[in-house]
Protein backbone atom coordinates (compact mmCIF):
# COMPACT_ATOMS: atom_id res chain seq x y z
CA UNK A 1 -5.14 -17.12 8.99
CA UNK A 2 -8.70 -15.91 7.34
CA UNK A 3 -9.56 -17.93 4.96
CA UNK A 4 -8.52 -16.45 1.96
CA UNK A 5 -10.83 -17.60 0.07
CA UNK A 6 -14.06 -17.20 1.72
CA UNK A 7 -16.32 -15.07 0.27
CA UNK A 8 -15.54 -11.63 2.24
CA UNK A 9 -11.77 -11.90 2.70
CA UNK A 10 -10.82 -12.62 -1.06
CA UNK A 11 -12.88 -10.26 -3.09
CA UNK A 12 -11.40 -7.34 -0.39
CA UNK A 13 -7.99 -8.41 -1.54
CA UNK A 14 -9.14 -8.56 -4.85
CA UNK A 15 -10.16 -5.12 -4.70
CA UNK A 16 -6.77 -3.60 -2.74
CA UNK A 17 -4.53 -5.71 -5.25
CA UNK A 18 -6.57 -3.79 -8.10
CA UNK A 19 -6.43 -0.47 -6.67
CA UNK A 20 -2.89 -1.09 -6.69
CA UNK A 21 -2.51 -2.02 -10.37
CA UNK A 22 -4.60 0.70 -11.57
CA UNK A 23 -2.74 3.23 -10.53
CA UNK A 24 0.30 0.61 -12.42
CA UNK A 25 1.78 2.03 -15.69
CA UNK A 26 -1.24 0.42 -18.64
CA UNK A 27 0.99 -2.48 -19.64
CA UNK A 28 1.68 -4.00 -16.34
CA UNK A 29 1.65 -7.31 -16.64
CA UNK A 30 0.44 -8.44 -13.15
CA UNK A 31 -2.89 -9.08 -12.51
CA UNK A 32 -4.78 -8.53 -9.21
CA UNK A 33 -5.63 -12.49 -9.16
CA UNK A 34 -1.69 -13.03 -9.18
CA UNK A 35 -1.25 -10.41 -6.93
CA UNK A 36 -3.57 -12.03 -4.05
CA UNK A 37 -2.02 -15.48 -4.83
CA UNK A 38 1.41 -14.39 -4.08
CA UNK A 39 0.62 -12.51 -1.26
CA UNK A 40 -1.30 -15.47 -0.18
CA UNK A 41 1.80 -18.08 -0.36
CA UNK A 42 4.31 -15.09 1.41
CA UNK A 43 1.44 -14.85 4.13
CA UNK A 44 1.32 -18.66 4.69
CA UNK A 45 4.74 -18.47 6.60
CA UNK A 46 3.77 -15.90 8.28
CA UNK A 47 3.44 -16.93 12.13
CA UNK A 48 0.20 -16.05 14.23
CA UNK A 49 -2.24 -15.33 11.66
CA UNK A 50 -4.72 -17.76 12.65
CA UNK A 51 -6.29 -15.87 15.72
CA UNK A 52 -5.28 -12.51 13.90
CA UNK A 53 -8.44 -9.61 13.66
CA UNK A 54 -9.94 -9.58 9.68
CA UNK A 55 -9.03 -5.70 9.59
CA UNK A 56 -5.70 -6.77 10.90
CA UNK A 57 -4.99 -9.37 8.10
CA UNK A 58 -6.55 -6.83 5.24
CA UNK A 59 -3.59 -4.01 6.47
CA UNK A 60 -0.95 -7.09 6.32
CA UNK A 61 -2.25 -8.71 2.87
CA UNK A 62 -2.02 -4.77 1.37
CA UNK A 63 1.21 -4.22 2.51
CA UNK A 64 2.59 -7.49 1.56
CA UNK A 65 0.97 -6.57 -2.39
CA UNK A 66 3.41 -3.41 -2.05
CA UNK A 67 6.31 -5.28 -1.31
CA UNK A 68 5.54 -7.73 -4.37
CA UNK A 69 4.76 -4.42 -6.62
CA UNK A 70 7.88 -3.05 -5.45
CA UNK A 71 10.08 -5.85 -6.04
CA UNK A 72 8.68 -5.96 -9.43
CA UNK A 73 9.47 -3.33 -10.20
CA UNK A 74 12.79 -2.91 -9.16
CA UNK A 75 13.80 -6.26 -11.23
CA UNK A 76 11.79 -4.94 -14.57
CA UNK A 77 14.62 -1.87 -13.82
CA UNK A 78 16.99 -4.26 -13.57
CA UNK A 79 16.72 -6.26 -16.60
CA UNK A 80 15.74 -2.99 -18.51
CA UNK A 81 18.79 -0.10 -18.23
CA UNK A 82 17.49 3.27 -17.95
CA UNK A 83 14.04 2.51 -17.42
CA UNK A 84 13.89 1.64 -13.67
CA UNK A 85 11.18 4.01 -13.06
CA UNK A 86 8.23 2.16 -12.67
CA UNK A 87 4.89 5.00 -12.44
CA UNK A 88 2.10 5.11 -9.98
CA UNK A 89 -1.37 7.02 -10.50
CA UNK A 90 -2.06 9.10 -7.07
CA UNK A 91 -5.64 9.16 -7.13
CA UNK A 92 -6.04 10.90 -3.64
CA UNK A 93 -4.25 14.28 -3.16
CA UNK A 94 -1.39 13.20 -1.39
CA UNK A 95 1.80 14.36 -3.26
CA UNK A 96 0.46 17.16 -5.20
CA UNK A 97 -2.71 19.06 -5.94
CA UNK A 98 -2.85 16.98 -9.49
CA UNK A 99 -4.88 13.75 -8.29
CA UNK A 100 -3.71 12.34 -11.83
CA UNK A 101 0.10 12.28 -11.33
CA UNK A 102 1.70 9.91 -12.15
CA UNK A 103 4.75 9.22 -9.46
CA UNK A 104 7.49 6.66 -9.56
CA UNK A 105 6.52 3.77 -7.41
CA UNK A 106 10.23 2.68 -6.55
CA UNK A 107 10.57 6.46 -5.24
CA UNK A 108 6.92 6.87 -3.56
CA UNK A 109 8.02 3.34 -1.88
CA UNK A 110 11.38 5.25 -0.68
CA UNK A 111 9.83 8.19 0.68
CA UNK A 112 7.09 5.51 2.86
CA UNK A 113 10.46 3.75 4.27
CA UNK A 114 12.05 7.30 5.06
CA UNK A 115 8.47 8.17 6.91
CA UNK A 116 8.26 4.42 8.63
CA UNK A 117 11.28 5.58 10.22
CA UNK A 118 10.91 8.93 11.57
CA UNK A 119 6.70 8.09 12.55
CA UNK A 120 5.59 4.44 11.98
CA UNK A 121 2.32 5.14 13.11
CA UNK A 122 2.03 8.31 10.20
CA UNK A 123 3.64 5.39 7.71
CA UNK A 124 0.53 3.01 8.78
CA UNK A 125 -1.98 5.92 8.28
CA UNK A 126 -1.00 6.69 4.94
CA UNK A 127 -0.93 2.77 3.74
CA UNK A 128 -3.81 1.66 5.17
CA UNK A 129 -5.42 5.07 4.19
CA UNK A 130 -4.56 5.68 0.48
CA UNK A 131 -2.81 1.83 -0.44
CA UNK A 132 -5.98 0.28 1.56
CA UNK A 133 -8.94 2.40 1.17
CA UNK A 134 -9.61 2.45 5.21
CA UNK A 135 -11.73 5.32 6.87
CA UNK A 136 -10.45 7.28 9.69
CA UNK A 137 -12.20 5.05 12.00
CA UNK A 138 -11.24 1.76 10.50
CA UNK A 139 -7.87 2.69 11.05
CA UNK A 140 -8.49 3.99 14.77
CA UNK A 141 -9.28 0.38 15.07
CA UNK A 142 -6.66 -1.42 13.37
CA UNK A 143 -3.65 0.76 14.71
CA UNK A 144 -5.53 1.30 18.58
CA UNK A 145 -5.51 5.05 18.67
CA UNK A 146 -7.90 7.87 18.54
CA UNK A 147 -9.99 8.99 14.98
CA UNK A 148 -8.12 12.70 16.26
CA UNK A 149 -4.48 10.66 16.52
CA UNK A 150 -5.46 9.19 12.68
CA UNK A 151 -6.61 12.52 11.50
CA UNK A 152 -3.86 14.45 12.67
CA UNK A 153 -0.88 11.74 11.92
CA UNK A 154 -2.70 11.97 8.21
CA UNK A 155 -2.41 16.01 8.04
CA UNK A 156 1.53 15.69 9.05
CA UNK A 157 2.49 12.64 6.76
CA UNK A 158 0.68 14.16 3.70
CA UNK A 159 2.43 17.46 3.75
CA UNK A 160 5.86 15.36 4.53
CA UNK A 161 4.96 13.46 1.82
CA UNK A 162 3.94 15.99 -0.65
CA UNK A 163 7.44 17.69 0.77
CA UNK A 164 9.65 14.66 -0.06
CA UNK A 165 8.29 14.24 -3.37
CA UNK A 166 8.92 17.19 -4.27
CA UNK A 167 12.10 18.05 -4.17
């Protein structure tokens, strides 16, 4: 595995596991430190990370911050009746023209598992795209298909996205 806490790998996580709490309701009480450090201990059992590329691990480490966000917030909904929706700034325009709106994270994380399954590839795009910050051509790299394949496979999932959260 990278080490985590060299001075390129952590401050990128750092930075993901903020982008992901800003867009948090304002009195979340994770912090991106916490964030990093329990993605870091589900990533330790995690086999064949030690020969594994560094844009490889960054993709992994993001999506393994959603799944902790997620699972957060489904047990704050849990303990708390009626209040299981847990909100999510969009800051890119990916579910409606508003780049401000606020969208249920338990729902937005829904809609990615219902898109995982019909395109996997347009699932990746998205994540490592909006959740990750990746350019086209970072993500070329990490998935091992065209800039075109990335820039079309965005175009589709977006307006499937903005589609499913919609209705």
């Amino acid at each position: 595995m990278p080490d985590i806490f060299s001075n390129t790998v952590y401050p990128e996580l750092k930075r993901i596991a903020a982008r992901y709490i800003y867009r948090e309701r304002t009195n979340h009480t994770l912090c991106p430190t916490a964030l990093v450090n329990e993605a870091y201990i589900k990533l330790q059992n995690h086999k064949d990370l030690d020969n594994i590329e560094r844009s490889h691990f960054m993709a992994l480490s993001s999506r393994c911050i959603r799944q902790i966000l997620v699972d957060y917030a489904r047990e704050r909904g849990a303990q708390k009746r009626g209040s299981n929706q847990q909100l999510l700034t969009l800051q890119e325009e990916l579910v409606s023209n508003d780049a401000n709106q606020d969208v249920d994270l338990l729902l937005l994380d829904s809609v990615m598992q219902k898109l995982k399954a019909k395109d996997e590839i347009q699932e990746q795009v998205v994540e490592l795209r909006f959740f990750v910050g990746m350019k086209n051509d970072e993500i070329a790299e990490v998935l091992g298909i065209s800039v075109a394949t990335v820039k079309r496979k965005w175009t589709i999932a977006k307006a499937w996205l903005y589609r499913e959260m919609n209705q």
